[in-house]
PDB file of N, CA and C in Angstrom:
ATOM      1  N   UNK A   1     -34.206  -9.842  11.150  1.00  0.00           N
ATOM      2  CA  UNK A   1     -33.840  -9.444   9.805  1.00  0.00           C
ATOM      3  C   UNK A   1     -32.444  -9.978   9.494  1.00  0.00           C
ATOM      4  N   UNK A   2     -32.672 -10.971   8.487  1.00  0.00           N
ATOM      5  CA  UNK A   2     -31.045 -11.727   8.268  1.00  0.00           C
ATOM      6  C   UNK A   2     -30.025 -10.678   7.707  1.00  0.00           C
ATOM      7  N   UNK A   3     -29.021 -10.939   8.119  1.00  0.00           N
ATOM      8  CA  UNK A   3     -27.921 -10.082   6.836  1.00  0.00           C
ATOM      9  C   UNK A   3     -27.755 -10.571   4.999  1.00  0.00           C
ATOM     10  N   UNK A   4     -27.964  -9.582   4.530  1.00  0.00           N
ATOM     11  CA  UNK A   4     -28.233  -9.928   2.802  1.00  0.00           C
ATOM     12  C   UNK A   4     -26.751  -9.662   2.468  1.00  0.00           C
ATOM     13  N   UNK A   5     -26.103 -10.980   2.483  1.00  0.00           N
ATOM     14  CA  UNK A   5     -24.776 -10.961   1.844  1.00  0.00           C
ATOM     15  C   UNK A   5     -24.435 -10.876   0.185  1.00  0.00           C
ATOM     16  N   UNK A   6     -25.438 -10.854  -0.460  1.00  0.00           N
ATOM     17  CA  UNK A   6     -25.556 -10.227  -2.078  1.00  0.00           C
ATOM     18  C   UNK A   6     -25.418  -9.173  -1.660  1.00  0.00           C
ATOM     19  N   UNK A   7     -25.116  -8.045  -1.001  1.00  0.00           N
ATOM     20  CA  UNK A   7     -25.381  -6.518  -1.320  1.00  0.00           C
ATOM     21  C   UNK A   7     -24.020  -6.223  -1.607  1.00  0.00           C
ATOM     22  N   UNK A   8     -22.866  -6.800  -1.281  1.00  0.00           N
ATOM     23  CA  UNK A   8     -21.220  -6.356  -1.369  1.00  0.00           C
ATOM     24  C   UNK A   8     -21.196  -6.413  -3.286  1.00  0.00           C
ATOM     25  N   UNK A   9     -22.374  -6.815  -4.049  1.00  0.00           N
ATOM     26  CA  UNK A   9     -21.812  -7.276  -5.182  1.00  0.00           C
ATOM     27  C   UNK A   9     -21.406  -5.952  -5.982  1.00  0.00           C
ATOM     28  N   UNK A  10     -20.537  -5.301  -6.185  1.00  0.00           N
ATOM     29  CA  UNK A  10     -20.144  -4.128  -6.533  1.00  0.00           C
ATOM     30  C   UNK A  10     -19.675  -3.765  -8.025  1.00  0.00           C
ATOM     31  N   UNK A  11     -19.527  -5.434  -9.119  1.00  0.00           N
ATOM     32  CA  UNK A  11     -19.011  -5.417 -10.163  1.00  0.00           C
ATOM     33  C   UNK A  11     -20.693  -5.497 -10.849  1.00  0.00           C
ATOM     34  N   UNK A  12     -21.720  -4.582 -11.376  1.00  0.00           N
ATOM     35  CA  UNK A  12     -22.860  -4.669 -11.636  1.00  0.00           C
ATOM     36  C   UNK A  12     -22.596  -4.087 -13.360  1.00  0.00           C
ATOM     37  N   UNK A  13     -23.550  -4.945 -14.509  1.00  0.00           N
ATOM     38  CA  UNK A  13     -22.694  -4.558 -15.683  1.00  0.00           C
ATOM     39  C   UNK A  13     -24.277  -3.320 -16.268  1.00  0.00           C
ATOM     40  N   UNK A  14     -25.023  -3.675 -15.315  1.00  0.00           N
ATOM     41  CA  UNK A  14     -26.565  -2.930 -15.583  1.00  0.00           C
ATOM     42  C   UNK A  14     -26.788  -1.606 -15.040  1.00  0.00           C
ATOM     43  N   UNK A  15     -27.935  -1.031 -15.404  1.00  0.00           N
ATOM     44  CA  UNK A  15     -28.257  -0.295 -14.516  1.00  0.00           C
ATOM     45  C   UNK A  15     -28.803  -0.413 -13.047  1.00  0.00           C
ATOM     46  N   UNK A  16     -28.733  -0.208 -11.201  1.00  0.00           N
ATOM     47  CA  UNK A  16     -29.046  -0.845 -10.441  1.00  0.00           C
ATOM     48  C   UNK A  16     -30.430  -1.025 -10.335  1.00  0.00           C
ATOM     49  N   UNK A  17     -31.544  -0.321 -10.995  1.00  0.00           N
ATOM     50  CA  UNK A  17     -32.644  -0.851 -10.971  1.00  0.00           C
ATOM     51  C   UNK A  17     -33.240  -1.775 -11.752  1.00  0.00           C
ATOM     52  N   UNK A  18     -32.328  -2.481 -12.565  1.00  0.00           N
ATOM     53  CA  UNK A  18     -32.364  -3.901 -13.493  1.00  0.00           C
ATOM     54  C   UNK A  18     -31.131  -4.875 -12.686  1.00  0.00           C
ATOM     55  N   UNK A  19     -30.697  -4.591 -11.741  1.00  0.00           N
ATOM     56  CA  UNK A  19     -30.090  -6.051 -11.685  1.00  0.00           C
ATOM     57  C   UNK A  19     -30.109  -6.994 -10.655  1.00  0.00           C
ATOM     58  N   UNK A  20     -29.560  -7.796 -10.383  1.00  0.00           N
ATOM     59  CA  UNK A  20     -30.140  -8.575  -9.320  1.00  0.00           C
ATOM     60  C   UNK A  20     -28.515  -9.060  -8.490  1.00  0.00           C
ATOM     61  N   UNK A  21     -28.152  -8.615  -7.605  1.00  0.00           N
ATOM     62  CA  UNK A  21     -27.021  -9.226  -7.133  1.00  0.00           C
ATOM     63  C   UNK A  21     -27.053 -10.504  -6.609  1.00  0.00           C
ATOM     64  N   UNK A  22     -26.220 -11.327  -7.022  1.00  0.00           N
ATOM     65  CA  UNK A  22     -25.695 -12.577  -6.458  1.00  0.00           C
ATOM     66  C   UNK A  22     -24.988 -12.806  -5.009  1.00  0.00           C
ATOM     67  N   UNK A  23     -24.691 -14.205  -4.895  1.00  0.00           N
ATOM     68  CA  UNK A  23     -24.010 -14.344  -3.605  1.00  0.00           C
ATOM     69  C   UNK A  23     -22.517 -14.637  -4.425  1.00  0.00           C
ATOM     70  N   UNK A  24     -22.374 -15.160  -5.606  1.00  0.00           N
ATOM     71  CA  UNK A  24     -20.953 -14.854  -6.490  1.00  0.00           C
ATOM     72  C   UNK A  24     -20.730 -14.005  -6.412  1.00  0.00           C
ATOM     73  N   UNK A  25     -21.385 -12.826  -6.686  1.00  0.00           N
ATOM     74  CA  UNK A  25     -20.513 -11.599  -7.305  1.00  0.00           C
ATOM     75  C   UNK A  25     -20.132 -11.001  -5.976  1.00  0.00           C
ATOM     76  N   UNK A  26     -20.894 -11.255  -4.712  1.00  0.00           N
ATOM     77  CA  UNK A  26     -20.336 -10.700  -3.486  1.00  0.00           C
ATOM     78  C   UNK A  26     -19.517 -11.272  -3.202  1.00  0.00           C
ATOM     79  N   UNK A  27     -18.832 -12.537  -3.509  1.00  0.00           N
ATOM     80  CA  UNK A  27     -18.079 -13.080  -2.558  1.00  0.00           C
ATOM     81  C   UNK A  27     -16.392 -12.190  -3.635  1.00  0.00           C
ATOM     82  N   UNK A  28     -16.786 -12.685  -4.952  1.00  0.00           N
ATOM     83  CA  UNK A  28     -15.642 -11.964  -6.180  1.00  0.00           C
ATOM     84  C   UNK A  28     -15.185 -10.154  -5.523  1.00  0.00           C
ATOM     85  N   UNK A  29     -16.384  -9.493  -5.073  1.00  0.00           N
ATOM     86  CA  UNK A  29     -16.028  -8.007  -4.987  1.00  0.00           C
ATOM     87  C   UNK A  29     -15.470  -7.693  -3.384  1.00  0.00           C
ATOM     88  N   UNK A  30     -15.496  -8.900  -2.721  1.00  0.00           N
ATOM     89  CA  UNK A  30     -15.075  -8.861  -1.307  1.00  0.00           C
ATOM     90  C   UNK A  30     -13.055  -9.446  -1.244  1.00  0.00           C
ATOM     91  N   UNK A  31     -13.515 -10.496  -2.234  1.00  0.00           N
ATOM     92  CA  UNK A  31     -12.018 -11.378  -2.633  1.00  0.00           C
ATOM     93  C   UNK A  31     -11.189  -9.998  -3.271  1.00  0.00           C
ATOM     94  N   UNK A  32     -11.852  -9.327  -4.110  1.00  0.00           N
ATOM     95  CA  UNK A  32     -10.799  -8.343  -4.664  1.00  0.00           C
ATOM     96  C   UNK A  32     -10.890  -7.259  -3.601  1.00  0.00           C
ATOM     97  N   UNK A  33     -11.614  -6.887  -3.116  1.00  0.00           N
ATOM     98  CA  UNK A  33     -10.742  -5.752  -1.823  1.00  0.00           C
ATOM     99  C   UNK A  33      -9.980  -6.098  -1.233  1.00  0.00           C
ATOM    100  N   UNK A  34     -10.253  -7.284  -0.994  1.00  0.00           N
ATOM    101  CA  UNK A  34      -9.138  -7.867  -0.091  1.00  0.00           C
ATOM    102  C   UNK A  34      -7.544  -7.998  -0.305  1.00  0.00           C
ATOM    103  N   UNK A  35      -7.354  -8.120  -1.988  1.00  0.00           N
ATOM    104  CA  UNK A  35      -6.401  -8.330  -2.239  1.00  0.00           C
ATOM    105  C   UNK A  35      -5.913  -6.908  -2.619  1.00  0.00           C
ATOM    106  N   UNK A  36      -6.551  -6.403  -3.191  1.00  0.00           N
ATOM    107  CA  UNK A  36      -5.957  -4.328  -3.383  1.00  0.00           C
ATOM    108  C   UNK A  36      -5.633  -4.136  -1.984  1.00  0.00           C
ATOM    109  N   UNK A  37      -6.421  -4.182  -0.947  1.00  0.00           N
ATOM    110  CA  UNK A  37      -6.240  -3.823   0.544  1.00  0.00           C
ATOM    111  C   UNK A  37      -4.193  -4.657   0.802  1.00  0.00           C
ATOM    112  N   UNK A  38      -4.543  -6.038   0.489  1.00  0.00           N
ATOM    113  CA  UNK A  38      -3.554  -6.650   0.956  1.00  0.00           C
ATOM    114  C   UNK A  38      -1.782  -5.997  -0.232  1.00  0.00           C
ATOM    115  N   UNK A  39      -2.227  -5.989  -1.348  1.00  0.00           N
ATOM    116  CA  UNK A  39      -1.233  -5.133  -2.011  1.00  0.00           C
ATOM    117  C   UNK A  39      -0.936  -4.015  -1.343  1.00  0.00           C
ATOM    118  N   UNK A  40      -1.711  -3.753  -1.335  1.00  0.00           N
ATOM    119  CA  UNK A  40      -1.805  -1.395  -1.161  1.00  0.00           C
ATOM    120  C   UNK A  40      -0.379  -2.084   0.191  1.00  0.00           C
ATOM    121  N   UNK A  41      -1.104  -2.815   1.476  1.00  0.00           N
ATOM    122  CA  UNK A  41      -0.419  -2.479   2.426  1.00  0.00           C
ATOM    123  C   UNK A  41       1.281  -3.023   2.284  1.00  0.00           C
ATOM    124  N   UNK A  42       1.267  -4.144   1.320  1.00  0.00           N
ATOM    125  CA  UNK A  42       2.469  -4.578   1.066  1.00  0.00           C
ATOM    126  C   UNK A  42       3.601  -3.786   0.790  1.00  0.00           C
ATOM    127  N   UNK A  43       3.210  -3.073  -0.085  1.00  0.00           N
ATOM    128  CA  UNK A  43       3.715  -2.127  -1.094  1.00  0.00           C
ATOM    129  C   UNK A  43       3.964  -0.875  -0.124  1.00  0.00           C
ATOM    130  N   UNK A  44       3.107  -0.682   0.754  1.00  0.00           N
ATOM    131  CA  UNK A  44       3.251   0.558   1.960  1.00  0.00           C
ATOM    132  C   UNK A  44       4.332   0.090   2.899  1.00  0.00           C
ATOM    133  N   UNK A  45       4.136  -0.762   3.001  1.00  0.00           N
ATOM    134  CA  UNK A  45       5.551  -1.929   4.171  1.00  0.00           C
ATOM    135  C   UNK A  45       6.594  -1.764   3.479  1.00  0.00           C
ATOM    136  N   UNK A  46       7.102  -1.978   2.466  1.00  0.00           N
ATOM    137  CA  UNK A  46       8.224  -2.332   1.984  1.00  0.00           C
ATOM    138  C   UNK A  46       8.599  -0.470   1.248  1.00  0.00           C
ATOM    139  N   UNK A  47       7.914   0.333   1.192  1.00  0.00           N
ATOM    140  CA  UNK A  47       8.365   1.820   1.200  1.00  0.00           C
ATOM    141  C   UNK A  47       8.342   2.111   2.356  1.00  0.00           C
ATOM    142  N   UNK A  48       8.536   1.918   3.735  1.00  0.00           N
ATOM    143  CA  UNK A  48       8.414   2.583   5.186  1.00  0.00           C
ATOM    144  C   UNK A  48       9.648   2.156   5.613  1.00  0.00           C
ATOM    145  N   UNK A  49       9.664   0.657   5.237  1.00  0.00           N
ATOM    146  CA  UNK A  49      10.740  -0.055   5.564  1.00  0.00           C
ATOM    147  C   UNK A  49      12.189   0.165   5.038  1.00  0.00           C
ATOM    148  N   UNK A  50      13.480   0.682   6.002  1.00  0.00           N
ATOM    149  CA  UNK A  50      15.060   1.263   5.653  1.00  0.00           C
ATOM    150  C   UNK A  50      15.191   0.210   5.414  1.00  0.00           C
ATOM    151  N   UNK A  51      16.214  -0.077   4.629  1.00  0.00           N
ATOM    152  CA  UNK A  51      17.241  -1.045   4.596  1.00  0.00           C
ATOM    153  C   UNK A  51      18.952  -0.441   4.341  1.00  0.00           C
ATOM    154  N   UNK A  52      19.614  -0.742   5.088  1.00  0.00           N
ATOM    155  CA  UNK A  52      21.373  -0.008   4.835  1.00  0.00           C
ATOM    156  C   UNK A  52      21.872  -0.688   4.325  1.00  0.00           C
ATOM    157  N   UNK A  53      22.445  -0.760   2.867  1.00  0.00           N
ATOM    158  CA  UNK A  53      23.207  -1.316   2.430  1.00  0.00           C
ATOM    159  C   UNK A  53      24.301  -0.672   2.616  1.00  0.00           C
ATOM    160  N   UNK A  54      25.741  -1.849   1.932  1.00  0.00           N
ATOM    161  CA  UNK A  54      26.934  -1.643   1.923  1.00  0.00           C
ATOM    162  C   UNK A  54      27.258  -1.190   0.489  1.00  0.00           C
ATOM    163  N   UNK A  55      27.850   0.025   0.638  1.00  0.00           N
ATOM    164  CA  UNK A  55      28.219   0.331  -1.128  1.00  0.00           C
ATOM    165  C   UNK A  55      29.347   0.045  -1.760  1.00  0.00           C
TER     166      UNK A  55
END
């Protein structure tokens, strides 16, 4: 049983028993987690992270 890489497609504008997922729209809804994931943690790094300045 192959892996069905259409199933990540998560941006669906239908109802799910009318639509048909793509291998685009999976690759688009994988590219954007990736990048919220990669923000979120940026943004978590650089609030964890001290810095001492001189006043």
């Amino acid at each position: 049983m192959p892996f069905d890489f259409r199933r990540f497609d998560i941006y669906r504008k239908v109802p799910k028993d009318l639509t048909q997922p793509t291998y685009t729209g999976a690759i688009i809804s994988i590219c954007c987690c990736l990048f919220i994931l990669f923000l979120f943690l940026s943004e978590l790094t650089g609030f964890i992270t001290t810095e001492v300045g001189w006043a």
